[in-house]
PDB file of N, CA and C in Angstrom:
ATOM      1  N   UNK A   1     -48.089 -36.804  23.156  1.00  0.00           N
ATOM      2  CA  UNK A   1     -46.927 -35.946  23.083  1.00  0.00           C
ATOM      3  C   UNK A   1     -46.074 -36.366  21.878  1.00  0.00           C
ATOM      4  N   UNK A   2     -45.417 -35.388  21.324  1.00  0.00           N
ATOM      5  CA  UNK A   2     -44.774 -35.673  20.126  1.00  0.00           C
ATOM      6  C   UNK A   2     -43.752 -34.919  20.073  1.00  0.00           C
ATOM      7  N   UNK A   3     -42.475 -35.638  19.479  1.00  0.00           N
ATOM      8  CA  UNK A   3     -40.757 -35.087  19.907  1.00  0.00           C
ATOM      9  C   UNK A   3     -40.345 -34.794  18.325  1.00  0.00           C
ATOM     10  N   UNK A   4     -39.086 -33.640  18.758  1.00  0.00           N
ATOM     11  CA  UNK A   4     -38.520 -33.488  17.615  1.00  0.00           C
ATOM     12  C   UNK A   4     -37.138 -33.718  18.667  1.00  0.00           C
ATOM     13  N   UNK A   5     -36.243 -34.384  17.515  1.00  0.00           N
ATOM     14  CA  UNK A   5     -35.021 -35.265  18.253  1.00  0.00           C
ATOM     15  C   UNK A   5     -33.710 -34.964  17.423  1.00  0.00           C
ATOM     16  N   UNK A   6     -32.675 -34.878  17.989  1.00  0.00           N
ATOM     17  CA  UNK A   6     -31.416 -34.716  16.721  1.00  0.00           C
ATOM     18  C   UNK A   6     -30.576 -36.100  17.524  1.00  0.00           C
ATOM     19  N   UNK A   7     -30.222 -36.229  16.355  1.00  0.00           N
ATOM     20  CA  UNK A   7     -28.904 -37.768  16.762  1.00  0.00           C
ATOM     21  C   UNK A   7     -27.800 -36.912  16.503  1.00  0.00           C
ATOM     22  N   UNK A   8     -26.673 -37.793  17.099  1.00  0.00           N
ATOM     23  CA  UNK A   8     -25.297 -37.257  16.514  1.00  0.00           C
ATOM     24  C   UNK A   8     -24.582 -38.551  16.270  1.00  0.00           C
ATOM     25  N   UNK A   9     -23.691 -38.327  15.839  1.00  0.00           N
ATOM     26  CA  UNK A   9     -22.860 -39.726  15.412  1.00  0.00           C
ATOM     27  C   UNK A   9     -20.933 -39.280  15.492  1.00  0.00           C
ATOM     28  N   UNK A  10     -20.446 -39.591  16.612  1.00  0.00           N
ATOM     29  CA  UNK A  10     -19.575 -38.965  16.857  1.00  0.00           C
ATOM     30  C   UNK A  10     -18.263 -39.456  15.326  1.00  0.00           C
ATOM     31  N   UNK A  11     -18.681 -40.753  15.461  1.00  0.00           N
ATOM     32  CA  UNK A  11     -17.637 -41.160  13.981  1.00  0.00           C
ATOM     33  C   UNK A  11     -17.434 -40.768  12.754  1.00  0.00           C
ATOM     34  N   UNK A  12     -18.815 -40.309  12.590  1.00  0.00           N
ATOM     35  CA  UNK A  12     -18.730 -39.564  11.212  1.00  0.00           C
ATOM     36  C   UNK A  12     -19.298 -38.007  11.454  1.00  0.00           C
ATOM     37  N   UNK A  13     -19.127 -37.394  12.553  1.00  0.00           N
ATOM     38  CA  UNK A  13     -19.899 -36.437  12.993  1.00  0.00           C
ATOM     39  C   UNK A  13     -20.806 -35.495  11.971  1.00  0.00           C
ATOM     40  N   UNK A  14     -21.926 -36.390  12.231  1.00  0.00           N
ATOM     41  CA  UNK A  14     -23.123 -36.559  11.494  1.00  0.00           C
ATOM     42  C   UNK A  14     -24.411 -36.293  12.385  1.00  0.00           C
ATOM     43  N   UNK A  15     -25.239 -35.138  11.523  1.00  0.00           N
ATOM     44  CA  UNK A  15     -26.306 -34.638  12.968  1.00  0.00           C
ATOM     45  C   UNK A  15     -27.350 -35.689  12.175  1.00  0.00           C
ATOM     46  N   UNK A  16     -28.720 -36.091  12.593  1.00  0.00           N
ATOM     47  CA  UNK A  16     -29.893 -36.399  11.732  1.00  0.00           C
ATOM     48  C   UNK A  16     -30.698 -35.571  12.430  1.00  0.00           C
ATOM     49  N   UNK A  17     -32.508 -35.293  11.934  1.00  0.00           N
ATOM     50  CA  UNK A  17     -33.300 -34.880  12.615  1.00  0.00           C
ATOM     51  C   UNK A  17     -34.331 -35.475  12.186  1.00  0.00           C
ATOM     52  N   UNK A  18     -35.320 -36.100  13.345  1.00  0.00           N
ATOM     53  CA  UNK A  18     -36.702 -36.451  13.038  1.00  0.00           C
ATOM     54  C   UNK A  18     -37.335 -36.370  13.924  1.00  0.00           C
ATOM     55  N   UNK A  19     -39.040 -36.802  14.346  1.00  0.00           N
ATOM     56  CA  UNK A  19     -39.515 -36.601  14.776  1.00  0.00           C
ATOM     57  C   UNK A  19     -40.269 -37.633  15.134  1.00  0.00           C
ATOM     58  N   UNK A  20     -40.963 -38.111  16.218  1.00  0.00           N
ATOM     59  CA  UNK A  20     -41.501 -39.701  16.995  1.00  0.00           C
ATOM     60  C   UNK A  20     -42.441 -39.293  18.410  1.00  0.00           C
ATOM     61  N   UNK A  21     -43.450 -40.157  18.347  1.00  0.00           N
ATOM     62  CA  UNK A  21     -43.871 -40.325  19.435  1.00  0.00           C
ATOM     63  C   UNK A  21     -42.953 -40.868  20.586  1.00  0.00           C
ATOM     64  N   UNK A  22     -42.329 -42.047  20.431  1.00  0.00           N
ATOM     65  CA  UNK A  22     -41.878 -42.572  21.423  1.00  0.00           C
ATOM     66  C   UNK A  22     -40.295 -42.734  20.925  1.00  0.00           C
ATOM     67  N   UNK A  23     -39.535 -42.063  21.725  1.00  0.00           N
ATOM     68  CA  UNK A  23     -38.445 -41.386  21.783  1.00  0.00           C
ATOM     69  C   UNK A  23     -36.910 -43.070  21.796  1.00  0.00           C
ATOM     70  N   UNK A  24     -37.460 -43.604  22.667  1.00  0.00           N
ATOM     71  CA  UNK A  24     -37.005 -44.953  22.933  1.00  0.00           C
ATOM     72  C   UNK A  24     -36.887 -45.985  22.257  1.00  0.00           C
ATOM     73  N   UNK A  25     -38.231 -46.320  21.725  1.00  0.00           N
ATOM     74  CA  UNK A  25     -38.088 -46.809  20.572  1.00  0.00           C
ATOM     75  C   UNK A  25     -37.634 -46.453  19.214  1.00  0.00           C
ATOM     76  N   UNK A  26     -37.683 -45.209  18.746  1.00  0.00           N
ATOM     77  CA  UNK A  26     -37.130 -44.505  18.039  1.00  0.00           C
ATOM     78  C   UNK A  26     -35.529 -44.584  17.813  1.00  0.00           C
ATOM     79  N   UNK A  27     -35.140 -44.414  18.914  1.00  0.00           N
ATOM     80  CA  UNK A  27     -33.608 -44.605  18.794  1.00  0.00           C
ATOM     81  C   UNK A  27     -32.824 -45.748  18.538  1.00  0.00           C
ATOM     82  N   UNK A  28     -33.794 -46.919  19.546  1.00  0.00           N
ATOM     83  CA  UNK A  28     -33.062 -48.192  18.955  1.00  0.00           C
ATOM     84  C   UNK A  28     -32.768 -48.889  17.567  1.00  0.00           C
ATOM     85  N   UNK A  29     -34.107 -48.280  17.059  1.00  0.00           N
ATOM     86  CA  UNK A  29     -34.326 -48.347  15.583  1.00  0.00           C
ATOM     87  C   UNK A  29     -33.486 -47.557  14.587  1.00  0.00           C
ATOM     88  N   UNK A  30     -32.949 -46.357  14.851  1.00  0.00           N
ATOM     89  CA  UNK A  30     -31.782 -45.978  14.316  1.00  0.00           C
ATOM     90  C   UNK A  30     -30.876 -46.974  14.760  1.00  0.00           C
ATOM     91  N   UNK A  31     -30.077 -47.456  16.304  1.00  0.00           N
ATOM     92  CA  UNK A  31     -29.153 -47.792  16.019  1.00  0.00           C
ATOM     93  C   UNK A  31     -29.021 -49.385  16.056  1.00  0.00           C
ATOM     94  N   UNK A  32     -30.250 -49.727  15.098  1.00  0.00           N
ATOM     95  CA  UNK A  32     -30.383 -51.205  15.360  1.00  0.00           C
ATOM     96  C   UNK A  32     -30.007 -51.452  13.763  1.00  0.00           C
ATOM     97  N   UNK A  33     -30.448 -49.918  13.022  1.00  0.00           N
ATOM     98  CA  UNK A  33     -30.052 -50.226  11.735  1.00  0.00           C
ATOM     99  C   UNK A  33     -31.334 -50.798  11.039  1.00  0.00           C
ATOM    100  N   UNK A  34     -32.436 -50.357  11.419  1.00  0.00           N
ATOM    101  CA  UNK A  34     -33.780 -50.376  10.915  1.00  0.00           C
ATOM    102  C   UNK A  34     -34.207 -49.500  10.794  1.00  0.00           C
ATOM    103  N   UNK A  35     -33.498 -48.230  10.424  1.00  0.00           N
ATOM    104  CA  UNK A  35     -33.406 -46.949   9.288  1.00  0.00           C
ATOM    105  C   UNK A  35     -32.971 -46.989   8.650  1.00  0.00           C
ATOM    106  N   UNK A  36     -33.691 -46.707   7.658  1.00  0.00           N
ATOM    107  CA  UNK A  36     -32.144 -46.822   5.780  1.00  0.00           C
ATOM    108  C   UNK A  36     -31.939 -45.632   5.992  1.00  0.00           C
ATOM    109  N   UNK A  37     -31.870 -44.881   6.789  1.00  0.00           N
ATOM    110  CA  UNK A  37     -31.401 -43.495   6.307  1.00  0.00           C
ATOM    111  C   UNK A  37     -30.591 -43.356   7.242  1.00  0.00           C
ATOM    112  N   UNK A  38     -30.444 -43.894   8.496  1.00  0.00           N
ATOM    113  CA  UNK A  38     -29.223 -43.622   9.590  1.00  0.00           C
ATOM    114  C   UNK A  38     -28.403 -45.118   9.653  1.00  0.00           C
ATOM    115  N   UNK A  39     -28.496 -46.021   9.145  1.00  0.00           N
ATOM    116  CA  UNK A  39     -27.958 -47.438   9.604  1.00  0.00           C
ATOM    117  C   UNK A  39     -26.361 -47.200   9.216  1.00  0.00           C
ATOM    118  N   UNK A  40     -26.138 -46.675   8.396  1.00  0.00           N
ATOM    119  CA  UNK A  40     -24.831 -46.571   8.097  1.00  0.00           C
ATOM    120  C   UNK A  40     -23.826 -45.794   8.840  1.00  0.00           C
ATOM    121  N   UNK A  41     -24.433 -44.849   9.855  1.00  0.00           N
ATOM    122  CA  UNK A  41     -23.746 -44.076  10.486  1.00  0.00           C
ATOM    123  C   UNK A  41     -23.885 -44.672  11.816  1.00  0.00           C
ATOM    124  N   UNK A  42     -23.988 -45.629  12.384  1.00  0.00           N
ATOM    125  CA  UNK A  42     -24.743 -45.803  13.871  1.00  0.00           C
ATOM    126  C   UNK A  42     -23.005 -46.136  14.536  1.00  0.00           C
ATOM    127  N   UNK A  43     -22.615 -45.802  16.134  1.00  0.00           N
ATOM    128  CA  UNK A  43     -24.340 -45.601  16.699  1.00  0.00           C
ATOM    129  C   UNK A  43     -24.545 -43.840  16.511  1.00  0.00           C
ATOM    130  N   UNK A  44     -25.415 -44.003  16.817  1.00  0.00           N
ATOM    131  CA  UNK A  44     -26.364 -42.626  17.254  1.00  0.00           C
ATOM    132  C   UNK A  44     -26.502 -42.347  18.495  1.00  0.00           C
ATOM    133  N   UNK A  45     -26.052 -40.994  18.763  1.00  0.00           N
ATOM    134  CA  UNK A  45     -27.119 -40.784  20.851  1.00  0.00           C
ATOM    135  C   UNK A  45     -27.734 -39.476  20.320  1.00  0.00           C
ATOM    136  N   UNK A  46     -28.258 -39.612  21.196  1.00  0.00           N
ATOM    137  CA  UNK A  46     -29.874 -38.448  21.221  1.00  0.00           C
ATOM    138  C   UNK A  46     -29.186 -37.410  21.605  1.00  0.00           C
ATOM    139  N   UNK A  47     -28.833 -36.118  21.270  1.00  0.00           N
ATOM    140  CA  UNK A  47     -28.459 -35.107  22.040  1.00  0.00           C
ATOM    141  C   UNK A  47     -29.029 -34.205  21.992  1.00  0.00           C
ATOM    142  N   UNK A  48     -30.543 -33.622  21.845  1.00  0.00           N
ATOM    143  CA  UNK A  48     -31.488 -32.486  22.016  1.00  0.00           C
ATOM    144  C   UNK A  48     -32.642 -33.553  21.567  1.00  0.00           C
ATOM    145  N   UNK A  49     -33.894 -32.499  22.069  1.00  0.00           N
ATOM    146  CA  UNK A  49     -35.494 -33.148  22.078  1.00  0.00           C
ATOM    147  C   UNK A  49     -36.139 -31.544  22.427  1.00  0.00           C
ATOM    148  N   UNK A  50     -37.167 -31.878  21.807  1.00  0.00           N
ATOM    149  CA  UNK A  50     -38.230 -30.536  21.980  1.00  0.00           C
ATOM    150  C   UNK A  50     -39.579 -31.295  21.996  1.00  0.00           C
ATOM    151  N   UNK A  51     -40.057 -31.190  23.274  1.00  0.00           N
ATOM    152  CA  UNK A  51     -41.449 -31.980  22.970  1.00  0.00           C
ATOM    153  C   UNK A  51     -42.756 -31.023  22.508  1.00  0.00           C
ATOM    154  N   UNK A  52     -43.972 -31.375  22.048  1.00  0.00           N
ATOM    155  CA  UNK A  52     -45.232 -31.076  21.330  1.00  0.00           C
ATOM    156  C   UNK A  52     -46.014 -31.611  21.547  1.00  0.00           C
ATOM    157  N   UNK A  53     -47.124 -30.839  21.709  1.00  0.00           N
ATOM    158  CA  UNK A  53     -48.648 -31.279  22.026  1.00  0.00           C
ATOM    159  C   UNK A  53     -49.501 -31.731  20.723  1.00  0.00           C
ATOM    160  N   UNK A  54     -49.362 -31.466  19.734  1.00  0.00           N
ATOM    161  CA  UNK A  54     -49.692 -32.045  18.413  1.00  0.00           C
ATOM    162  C   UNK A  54     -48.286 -32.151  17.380  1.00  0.00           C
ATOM    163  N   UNK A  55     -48.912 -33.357  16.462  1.00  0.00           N
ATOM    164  CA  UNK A  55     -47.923 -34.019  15.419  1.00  0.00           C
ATOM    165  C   UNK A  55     -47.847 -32.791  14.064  1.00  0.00           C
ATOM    166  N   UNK A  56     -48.421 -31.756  13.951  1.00  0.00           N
ATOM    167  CA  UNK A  56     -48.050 -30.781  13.291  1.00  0.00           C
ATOM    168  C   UNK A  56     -47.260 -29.387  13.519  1.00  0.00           C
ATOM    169  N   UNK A  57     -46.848 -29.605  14.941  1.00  0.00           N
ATOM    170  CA  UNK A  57     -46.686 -28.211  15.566  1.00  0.00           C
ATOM    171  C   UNK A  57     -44.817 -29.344  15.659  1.00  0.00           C
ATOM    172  N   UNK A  58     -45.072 -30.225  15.462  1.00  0.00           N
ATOM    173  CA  UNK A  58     -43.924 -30.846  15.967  1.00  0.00           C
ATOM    174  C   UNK A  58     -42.863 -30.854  14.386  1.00  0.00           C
ATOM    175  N   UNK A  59     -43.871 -31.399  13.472  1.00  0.00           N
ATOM    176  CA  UNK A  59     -43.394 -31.536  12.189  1.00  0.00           C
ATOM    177  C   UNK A  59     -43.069 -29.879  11.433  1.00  0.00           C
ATOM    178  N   UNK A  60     -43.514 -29.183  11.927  1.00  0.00           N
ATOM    179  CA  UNK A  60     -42.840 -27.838  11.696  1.00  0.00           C
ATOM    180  C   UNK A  60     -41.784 -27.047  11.962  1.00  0.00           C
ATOM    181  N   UNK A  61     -41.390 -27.887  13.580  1.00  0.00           N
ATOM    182  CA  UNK A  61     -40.304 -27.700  13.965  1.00  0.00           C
ATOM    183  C   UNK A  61     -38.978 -28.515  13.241  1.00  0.00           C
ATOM    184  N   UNK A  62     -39.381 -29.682  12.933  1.00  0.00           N
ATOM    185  CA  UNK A  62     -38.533 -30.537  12.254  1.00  0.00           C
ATOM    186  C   UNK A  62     -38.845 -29.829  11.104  1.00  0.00           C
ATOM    187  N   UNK A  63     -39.207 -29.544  10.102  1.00  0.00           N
ATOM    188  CA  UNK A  63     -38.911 -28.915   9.057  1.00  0.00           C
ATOM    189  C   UNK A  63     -37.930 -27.798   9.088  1.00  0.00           C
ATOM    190  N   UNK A  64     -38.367 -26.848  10.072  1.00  0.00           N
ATOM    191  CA  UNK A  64     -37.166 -25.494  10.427  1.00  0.00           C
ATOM    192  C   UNK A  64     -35.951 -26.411  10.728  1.00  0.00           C
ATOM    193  N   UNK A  65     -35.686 -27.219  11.557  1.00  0.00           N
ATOM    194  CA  UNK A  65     -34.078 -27.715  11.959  1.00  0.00           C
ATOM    195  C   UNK A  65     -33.919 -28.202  10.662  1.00  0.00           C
ATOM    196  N   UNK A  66     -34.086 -28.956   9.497  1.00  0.00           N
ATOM    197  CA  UNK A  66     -33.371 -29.751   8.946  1.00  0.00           C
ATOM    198  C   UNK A  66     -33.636 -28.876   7.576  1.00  0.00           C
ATOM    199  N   UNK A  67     -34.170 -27.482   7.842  1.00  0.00           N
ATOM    200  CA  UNK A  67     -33.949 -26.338   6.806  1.00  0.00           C
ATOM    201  C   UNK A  67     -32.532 -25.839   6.969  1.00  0.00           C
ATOM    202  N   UNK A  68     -31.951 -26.112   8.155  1.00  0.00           N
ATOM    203  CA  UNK A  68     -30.556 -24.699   8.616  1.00  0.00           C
ATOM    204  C   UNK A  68     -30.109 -25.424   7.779  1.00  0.00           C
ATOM    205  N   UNK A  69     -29.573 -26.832   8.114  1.00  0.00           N
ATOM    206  CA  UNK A  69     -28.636 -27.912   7.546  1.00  0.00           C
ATOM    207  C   UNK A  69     -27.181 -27.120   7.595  1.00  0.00           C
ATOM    208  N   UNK A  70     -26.793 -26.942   8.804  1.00  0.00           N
ATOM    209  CA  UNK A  70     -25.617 -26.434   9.216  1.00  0.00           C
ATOM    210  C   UNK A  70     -25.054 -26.990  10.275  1.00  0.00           C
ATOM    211  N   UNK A  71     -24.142 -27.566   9.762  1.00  0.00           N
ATOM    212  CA  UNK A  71     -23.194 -28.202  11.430  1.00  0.00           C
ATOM    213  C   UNK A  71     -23.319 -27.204  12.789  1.00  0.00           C
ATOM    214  N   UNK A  72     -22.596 -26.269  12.881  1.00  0.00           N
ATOM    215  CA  UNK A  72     -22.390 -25.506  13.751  1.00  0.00           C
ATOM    216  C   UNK A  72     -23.941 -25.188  14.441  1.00  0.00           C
ATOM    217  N   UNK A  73     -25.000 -24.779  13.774  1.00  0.00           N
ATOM    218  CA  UNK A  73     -26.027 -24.397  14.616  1.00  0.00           C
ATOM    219  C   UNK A  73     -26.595 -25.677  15.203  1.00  0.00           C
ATOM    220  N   UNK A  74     -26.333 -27.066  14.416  1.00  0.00           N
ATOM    221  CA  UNK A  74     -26.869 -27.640  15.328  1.00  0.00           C
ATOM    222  C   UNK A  74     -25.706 -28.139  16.528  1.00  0.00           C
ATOM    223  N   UNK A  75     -24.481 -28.005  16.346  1.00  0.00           N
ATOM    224  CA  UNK A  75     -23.996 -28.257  17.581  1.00  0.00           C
ATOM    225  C   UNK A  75     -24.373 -27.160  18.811  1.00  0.00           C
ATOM    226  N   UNK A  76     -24.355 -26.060  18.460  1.00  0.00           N
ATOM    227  CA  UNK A  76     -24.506 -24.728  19.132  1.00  0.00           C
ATOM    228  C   UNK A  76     -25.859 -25.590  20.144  1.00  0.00           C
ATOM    229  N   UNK A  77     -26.987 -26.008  18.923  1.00  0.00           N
ATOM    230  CA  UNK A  77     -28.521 -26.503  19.895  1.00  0.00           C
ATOM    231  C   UNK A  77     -28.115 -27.421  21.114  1.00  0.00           C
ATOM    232  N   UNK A  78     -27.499 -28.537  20.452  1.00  0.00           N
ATOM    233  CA  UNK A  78     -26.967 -29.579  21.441  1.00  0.00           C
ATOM    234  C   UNK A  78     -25.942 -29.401  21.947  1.00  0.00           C
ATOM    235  N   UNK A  79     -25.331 -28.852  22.476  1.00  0.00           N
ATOM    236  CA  UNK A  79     -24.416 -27.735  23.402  1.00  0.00           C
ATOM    237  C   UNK A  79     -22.880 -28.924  22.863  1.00  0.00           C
ATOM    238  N   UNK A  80     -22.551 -29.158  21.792  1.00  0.00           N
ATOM    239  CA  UNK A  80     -21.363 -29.783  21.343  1.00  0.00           C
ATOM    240  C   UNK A  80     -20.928 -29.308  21.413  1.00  0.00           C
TER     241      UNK A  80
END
């Protein structure tokens, strides 16, 4: 199974989007700050997931979300 995930970051209200097998580990690693691409914003909580039966059907979806690159639709997703 394979996830597409959005973080939020209430301090700098900051969405990210990626995509992981394992959802858990994934997150700690954002907010452990063993992402260069989210460490600066942490913490992070998970507030939407879409799961997938293959790692391409998943990575397509993550391509469409982090195409909008619009605050509002992604709060709208994660009911902010």
């Amino acid at each position: 199974m394979h996830f597409v995930y959005l973080l939020y970051s209430k301090d700098f209200d900051s969405f990210y989007i990626g995509y992981t097998k394992n959802l858990e580990v994934r997150l700690d690693q954002h907010n452990s700050g063993l992402t260069k691409s989210t460490k600066a914003k942490k913490p992070w909580v998970l507030v939407y997931t879409e799961s997938f039966a293959t790692q391409l059907e998943a990575l397509k979806r993550e391509r469409f979300l982090k195409s909008q690159r619009n605050k509002s639709f992604y709060k709208r997703l994660a009911n902010i």
